[in-house]
Protein backbone atom coordinates (compact mmCIF):
# COMPACT_ATOMS: atom_id res chain seq x y z
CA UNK A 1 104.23 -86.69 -61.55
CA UNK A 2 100.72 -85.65 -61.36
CA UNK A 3 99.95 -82.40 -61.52
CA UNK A 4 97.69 -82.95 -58.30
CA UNK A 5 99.76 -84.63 -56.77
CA UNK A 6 102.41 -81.74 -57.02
CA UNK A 7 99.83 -79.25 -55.45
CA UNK A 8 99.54 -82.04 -52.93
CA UNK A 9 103.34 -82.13 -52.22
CA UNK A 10 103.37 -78.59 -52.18
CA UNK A 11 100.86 -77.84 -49.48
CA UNK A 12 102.45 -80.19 -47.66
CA UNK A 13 105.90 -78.44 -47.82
CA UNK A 14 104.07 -74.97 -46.97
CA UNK A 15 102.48 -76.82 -43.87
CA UNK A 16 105.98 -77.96 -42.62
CA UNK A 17 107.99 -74.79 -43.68
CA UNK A 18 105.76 -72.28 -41.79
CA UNK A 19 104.40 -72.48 -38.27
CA UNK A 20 100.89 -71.06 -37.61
CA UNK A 21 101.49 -68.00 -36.40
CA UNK A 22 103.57 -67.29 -39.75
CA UNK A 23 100.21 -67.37 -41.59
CA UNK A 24 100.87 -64.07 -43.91
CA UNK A 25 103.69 -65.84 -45.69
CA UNK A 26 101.83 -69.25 -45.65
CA UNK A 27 98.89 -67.10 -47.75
CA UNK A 28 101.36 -65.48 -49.64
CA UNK A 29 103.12 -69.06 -50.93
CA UNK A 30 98.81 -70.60 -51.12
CA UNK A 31 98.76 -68.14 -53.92
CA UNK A 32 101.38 -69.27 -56.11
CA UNK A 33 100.08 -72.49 -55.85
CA UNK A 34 97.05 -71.90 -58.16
CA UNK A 35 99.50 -72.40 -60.71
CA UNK A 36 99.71 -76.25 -60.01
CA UNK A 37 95.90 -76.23 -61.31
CA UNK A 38 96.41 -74.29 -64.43
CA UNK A 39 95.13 -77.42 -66.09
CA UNK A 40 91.89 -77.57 -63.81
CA UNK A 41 89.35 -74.48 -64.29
CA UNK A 42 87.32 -75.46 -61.27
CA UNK A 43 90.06 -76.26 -58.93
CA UNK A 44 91.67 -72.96 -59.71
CA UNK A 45 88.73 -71.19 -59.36
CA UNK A 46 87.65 -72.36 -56.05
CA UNK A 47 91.47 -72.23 -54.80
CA UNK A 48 91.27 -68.31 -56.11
CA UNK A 49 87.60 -67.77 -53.81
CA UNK A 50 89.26 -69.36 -51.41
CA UNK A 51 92.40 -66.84 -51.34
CA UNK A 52 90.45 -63.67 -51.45
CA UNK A 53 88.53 -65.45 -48.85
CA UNK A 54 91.48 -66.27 -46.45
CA UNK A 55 93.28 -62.54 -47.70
CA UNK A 56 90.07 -60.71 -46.24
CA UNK A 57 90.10 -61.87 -42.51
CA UNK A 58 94.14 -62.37 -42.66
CA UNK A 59 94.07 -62.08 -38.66
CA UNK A 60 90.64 -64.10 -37.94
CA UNK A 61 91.78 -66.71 -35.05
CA UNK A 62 88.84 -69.13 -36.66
CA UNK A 63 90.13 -68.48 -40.35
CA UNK A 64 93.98 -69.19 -39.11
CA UNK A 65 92.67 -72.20 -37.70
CA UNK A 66 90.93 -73.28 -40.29
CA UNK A 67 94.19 -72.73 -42.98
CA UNK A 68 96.26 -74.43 -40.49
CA UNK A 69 94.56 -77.59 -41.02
CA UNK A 70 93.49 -77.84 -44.32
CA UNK A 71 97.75 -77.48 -44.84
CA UNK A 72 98.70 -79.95 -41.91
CA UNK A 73 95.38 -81.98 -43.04
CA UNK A 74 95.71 -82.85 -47.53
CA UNK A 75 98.98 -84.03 -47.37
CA UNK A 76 97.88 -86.56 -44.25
CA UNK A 77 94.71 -87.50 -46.19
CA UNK A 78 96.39 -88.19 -49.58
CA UNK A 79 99.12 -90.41 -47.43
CA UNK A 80 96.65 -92.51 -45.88
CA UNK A 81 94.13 -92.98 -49.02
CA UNK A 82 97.68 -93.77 -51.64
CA UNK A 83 98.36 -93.44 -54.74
CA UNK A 84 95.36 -95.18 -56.42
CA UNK A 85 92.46 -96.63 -54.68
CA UNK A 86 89.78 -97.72 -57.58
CA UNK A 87 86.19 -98.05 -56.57
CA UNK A 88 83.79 -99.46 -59.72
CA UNK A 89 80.28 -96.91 -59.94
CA UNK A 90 78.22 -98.53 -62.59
CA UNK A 91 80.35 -100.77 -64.49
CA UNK A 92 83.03 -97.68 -64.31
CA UNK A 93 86.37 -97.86 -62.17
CA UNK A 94 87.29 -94.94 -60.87
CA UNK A 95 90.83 -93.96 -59.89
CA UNK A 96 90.00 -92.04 -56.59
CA UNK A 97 93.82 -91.50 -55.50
CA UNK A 98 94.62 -89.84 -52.34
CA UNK A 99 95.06 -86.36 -54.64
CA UNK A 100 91.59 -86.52 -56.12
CA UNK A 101 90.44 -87.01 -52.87
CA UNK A 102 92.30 -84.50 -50.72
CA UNK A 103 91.37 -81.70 -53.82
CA UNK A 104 87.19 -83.12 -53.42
CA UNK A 105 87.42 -82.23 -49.87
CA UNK A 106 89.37 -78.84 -51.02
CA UNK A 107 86.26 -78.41 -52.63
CA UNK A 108 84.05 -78.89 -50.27
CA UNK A 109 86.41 -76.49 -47.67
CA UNK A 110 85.74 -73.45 -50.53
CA UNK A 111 82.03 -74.49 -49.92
CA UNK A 112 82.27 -74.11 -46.68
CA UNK A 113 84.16 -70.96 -46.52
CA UNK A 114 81.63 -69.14 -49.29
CA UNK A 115 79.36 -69.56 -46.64
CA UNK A 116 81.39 -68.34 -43.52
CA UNK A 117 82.17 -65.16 -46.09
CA UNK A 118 78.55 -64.67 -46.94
CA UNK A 119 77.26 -64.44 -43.14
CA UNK A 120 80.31 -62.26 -42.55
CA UNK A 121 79.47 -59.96 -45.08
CA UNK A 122 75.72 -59.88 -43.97
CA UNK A 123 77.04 -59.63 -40.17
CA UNK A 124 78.78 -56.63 -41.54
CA UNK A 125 76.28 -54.75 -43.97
CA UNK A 126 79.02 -55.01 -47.03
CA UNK A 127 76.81 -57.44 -49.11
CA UNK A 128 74.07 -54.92 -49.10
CA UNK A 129 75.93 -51.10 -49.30
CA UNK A 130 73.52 -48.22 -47.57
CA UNK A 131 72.36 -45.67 -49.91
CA UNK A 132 73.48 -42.04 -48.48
CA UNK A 133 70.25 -40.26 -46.77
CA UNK A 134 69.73 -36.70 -46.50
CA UNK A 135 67.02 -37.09 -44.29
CA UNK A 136 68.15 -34.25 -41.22
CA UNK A 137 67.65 -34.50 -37.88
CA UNK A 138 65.70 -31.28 -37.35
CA UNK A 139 67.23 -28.82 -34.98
CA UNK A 140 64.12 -26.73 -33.86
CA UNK A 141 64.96 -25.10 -30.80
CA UNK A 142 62.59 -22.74 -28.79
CA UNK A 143 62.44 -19.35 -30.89
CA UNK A 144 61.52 -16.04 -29.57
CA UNK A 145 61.93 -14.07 -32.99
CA UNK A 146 60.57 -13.84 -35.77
CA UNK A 147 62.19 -14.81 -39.37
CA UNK A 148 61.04 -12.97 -42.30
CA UNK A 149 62.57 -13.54 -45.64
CA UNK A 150 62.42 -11.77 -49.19
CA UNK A 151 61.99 -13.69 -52.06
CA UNK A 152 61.63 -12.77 -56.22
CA UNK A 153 63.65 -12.47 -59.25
CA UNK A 154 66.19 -10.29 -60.41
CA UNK A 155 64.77 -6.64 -60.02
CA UNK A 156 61.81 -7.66 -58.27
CA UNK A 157 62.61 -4.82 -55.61
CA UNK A 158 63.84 -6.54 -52.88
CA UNK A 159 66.59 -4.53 -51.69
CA UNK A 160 63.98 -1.42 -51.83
CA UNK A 161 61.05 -3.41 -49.56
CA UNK A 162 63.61 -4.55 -47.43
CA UNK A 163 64.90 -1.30 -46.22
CA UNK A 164 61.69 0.24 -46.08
CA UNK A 165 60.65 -2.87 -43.73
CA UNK A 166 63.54 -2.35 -41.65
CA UNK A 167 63.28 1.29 -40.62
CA UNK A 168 59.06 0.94 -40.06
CA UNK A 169 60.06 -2.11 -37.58
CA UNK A 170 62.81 -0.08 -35.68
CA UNK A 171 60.15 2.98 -35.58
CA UNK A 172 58.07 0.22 -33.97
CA UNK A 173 60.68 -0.47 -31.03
CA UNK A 174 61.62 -4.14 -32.78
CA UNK A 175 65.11 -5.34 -32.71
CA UNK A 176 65.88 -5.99 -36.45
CA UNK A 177 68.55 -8.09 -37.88
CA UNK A 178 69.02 -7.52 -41.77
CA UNK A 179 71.20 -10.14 -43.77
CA UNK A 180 70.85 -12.10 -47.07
CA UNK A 181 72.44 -15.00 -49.52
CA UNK A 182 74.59 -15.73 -50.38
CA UNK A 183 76.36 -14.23 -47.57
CA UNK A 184 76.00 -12.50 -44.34
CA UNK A 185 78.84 -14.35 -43.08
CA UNK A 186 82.58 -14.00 -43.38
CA UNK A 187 82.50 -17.73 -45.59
CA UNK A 188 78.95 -16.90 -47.47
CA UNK A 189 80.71 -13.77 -48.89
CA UNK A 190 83.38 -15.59 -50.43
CA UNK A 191 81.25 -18.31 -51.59
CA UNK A 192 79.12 -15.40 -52.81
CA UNK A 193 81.87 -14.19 -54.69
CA UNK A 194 82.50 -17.64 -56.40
CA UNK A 195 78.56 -17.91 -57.52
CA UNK A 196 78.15 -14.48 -59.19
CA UNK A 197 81.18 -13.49 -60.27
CA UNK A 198 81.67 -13.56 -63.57
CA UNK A 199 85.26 -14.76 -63.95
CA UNK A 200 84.39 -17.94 -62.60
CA UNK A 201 83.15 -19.38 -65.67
CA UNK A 202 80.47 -21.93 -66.32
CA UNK A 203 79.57 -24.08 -62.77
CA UNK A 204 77.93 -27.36 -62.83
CA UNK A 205 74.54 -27.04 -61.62
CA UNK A 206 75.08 -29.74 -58.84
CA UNK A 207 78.36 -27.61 -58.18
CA UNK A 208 76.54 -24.35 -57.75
CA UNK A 209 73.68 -26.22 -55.73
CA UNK A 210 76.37 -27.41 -53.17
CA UNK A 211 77.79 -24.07 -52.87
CA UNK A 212 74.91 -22.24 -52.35
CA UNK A 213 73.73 -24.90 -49.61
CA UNK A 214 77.33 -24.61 -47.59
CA UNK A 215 76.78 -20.88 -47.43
CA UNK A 216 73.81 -21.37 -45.66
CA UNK A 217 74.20 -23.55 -43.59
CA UNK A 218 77.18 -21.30 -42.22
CA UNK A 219 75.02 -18.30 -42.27
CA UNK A 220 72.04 -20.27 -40.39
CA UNK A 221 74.54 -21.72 -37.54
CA UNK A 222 76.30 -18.68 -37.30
CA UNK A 223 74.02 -15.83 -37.63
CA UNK A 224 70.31 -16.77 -38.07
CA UNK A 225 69.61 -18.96 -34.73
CA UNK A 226 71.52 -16.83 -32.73
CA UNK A 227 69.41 -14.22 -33.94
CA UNK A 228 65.84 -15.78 -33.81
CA UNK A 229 67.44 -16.80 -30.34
CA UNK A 230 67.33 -13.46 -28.65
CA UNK A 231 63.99 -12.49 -30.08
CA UNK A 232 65.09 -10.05 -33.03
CA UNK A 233 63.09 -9.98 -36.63
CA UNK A 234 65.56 -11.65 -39.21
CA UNK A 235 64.90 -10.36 -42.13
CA UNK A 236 66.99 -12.43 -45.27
CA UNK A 237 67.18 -11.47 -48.93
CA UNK A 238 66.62 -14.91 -50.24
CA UNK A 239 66.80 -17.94 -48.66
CA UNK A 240 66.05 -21.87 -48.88
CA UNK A 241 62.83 -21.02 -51.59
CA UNK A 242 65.42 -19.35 -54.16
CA UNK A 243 67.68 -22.85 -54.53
CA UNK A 244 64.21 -24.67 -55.22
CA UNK A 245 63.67 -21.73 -57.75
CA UNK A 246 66.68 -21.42 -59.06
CA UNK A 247 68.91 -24.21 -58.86
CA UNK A 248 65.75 -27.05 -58.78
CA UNK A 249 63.71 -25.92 -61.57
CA UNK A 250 65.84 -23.44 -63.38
CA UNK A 251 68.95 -25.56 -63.62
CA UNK A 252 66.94 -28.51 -63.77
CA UNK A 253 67.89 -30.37 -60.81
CA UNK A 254 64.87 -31.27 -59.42
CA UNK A 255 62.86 -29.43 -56.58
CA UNK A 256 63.01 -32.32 -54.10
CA UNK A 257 66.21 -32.92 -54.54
CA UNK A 258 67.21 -29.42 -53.66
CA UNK A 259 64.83 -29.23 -50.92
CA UNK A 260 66.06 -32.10 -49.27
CA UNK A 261 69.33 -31.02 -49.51
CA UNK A 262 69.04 -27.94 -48.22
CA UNK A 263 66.79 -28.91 -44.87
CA UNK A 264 69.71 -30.98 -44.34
CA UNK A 265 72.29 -28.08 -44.31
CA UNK A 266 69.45 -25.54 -41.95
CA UNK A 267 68.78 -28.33 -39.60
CA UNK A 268 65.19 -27.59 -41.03
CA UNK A 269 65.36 -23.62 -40.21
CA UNK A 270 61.96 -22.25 -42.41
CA UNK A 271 61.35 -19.09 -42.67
CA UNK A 272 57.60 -17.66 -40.37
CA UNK A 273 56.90 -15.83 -43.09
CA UNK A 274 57.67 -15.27 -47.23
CA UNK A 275 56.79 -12.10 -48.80
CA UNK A 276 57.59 -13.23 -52.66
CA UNK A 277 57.30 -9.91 -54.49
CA UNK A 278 56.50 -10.69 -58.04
CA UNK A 279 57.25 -9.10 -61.53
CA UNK A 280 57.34 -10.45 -64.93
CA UNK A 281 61.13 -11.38 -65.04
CA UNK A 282 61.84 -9.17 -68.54
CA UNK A 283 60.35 -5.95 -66.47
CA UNK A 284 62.87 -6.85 -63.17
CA UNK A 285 65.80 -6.93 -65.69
CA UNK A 286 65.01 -3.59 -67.36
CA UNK A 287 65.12 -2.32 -63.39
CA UNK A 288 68.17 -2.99 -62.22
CA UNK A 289 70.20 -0.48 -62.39
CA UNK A 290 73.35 -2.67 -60.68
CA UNK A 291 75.80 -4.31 -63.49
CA UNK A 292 73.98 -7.83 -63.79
CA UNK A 293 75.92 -10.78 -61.82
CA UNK A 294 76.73 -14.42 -63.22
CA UNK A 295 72.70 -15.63 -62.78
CA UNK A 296 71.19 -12.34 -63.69
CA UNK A 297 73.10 -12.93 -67.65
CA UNK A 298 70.65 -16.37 -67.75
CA UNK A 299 68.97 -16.41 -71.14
CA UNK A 300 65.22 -15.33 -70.76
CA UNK A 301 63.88 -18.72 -70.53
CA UNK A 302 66.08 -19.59 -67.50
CA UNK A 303 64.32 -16.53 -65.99
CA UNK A 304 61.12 -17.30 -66.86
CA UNK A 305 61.26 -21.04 -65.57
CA UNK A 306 62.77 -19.36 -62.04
CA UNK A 307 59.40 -16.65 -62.07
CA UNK A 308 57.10 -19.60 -62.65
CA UNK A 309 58.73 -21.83 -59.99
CA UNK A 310 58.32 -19.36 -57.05
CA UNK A 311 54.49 -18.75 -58.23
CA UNK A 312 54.57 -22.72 -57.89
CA UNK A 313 56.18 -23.23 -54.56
CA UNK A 314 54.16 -20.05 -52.99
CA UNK A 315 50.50 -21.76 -54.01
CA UNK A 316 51.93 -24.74 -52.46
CA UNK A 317 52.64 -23.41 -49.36
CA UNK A 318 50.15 -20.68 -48.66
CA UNK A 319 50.45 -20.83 -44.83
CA UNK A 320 53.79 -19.23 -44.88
CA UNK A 321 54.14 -17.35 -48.74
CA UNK A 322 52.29 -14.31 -49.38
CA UNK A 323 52.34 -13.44 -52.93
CA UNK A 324 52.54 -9.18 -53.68
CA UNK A 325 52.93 -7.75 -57.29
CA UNK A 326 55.83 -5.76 -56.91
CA UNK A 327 55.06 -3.68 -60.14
CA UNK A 328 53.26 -0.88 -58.56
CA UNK A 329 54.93 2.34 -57.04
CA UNK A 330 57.20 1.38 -53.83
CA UNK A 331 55.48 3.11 -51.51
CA UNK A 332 52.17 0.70 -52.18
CA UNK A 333 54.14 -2.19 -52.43
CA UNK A 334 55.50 -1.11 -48.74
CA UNK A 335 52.01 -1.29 -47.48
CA UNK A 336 51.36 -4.98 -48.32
CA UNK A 337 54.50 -5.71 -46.87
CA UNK A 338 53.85 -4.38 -43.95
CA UNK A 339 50.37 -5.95 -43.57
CA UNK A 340 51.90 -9.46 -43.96
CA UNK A 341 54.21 -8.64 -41.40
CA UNK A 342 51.64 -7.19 -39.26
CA UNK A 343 49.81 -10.09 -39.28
CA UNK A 344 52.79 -12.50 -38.51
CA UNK A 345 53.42 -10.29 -35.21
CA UNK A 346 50.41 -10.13 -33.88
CA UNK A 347 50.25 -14.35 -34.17
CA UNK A 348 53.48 -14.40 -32.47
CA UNK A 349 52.25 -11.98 -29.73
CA UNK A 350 49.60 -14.18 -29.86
CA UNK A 351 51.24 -17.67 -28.88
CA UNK A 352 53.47 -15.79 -26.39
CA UNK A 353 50.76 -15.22 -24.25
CA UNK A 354 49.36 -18.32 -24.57
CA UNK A 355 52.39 -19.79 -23.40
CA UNK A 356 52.42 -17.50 -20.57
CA UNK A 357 48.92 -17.83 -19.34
CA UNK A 358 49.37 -22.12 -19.54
């Protein structure tokens, strides 16, 4: 016996075995039938398109319907065509039995259903997959404060300029929230804990982006809005501007990259105001007087790349950086500070009364 005519006979037993709403086990038994056309690379192939065809929409109504005929259908078509039926093309006699037949219109059935599959997937958006987009949906709600944030390398004299900022502003009578990253929340101080510890090890640089990104997005949901929101000065040892320094250009990474990520995880939160207090990053090291964290052990050149970076990003965004060499004596450096942040009130008083006189 043929070995056609066996896959014949055996689609013809499945079809009278198995009613249609048995159709797993009717798939299941289509599948061991490919080895009926071990003999014929094209039949199996289009029998094996067809089964991950049929296996993918198992419970389709249209599909069920579809299987149930083609198995009710070959044997019927082979029965009434016979065992040989020769037709002569060009001087030629073909043998077009009932089997070859019933398999040709097999054939054109797979055609038929690589079609129904392609629109499917299209319908669906498998065919073509969706690259992941970081592009946020910016959460900019009406702010009444005012957020200020310190930026510069290791021993640049943050910590210093930042006190001396917060007791002239509560002298003033302004409501002053002090904070910084990593950190200033319960989950930022862990993660903090994780990025500069040094029992930690080495971190991938995508690893320690991540990480430094989840902290603040915590600390900006949690603290910083809530903040701005009832009109106080936030004033942040680093924020979004060290990543891009750090993480973008000194580990590499890319600044847009970084960027994006990060306006993702802030909702697009950016700071009013940047007071990037510079020093030549060999000087800031001989400062610190603190036992230096996992970052602040980077060779020289990692420094360096991180000092160049934030002169970079701060001549690219003048409206909101204002760059102050942080070398001088304290008390000089204090004065700049405070006329940037002078300046950044009175604009603020500014638009408030604007928006009270409209």
């Amino acid at each position: 016996m043929s070995r056609g005519r066996r896959l014949v006979e055996a689609l013809a037993a499945v079809a009278a075995r198995y009613s249609p709403e048995d159709q797993r086990r009717k798939l299941a038994l289509l599948a061991d039938l490919q080895r009926y056309a071990i003999g014929d690379a094209g039949t199996l192939l289009r029998l094996h398109e067809t089964l991950c065809f049929l296996q993918a929409y198992p419970d389709d109504p249209t599909i069920l319907e579809l299987v149930d005929g083609a198995l009710a259908g070959f044997p019927a078509l082979a029965g009434l065509i016979g065992l040989h039926h020769f037709v002569r093309v060009g001087g030629v006699e073909v043998d077009l039995s009932g089997t070859r037949v019933a398999l040709m219109v097999a054939g054109l059935g797979v055609i038929v259903a690589a079609d129904v599959t392609r629109r499917g997937l299209k319908r669906f958006r498998v065919s073509r997959p969706k690259p992941l987009a970081l592009v946020p949906k910016l959460k900019r709600p009406p702010r009444r404060g005012i957020f200020v944030v310190f930026e510069g390398v290791e021993g640049s004299g943050k910590g210093t300029q930042i006190r001396l900022a917060k007791e002239w502003l509560e002298s003033e009578g302004t409501d002053v929230l002090v904070t910084r990253e990593p950190g200033g929340t319960q989950v930022g101080e862990r993660l903090r804990d994780l990025l500069l510890g040094h029992d930690m090890g080495h971190i991938e640089p995508r690893t320690e982006a991540l990480l430094f990104a989840a902290s603040r997005a915590q600390h900006v949901a949690s603290v910083i809005r809530p903040a701005l929101a009832e009109g106080k000065v936030v004033i942040c040892d680093r924020y979004i501007d060290s990543s891009v320094a750090y993480q973008g250009w000194g580990r590499g990474l890319g600044e847009q990259d970084v960027l994006t990520l990060n306006v993702w995880a802030t909702q697009g939160l950016f700071p009013d105001l940047v007071l990037l207090l510079h020093v030549e990053p060999e000087d800031g090291l001989l400062r610190s007087l603190e036992e230096p964290d996992r970052i602040e052990m980077e060779s020289g050149d990692f420094h360096a790349k991180v000092s160049n970076a934030y002169l970079k990003i701060a001549e690219e965004h003048p409206e909101r950086f204002v760059v102050i060499d942080s070398s001088g004596p304290p008390e000089e450096v204090h004065e700049r500070v405070k006329e940037a942040m002078r300046r950044v009130l009175k604009e603020r008083e500014e638009d408030e009364r604007g928006g009270r006189d409209a």
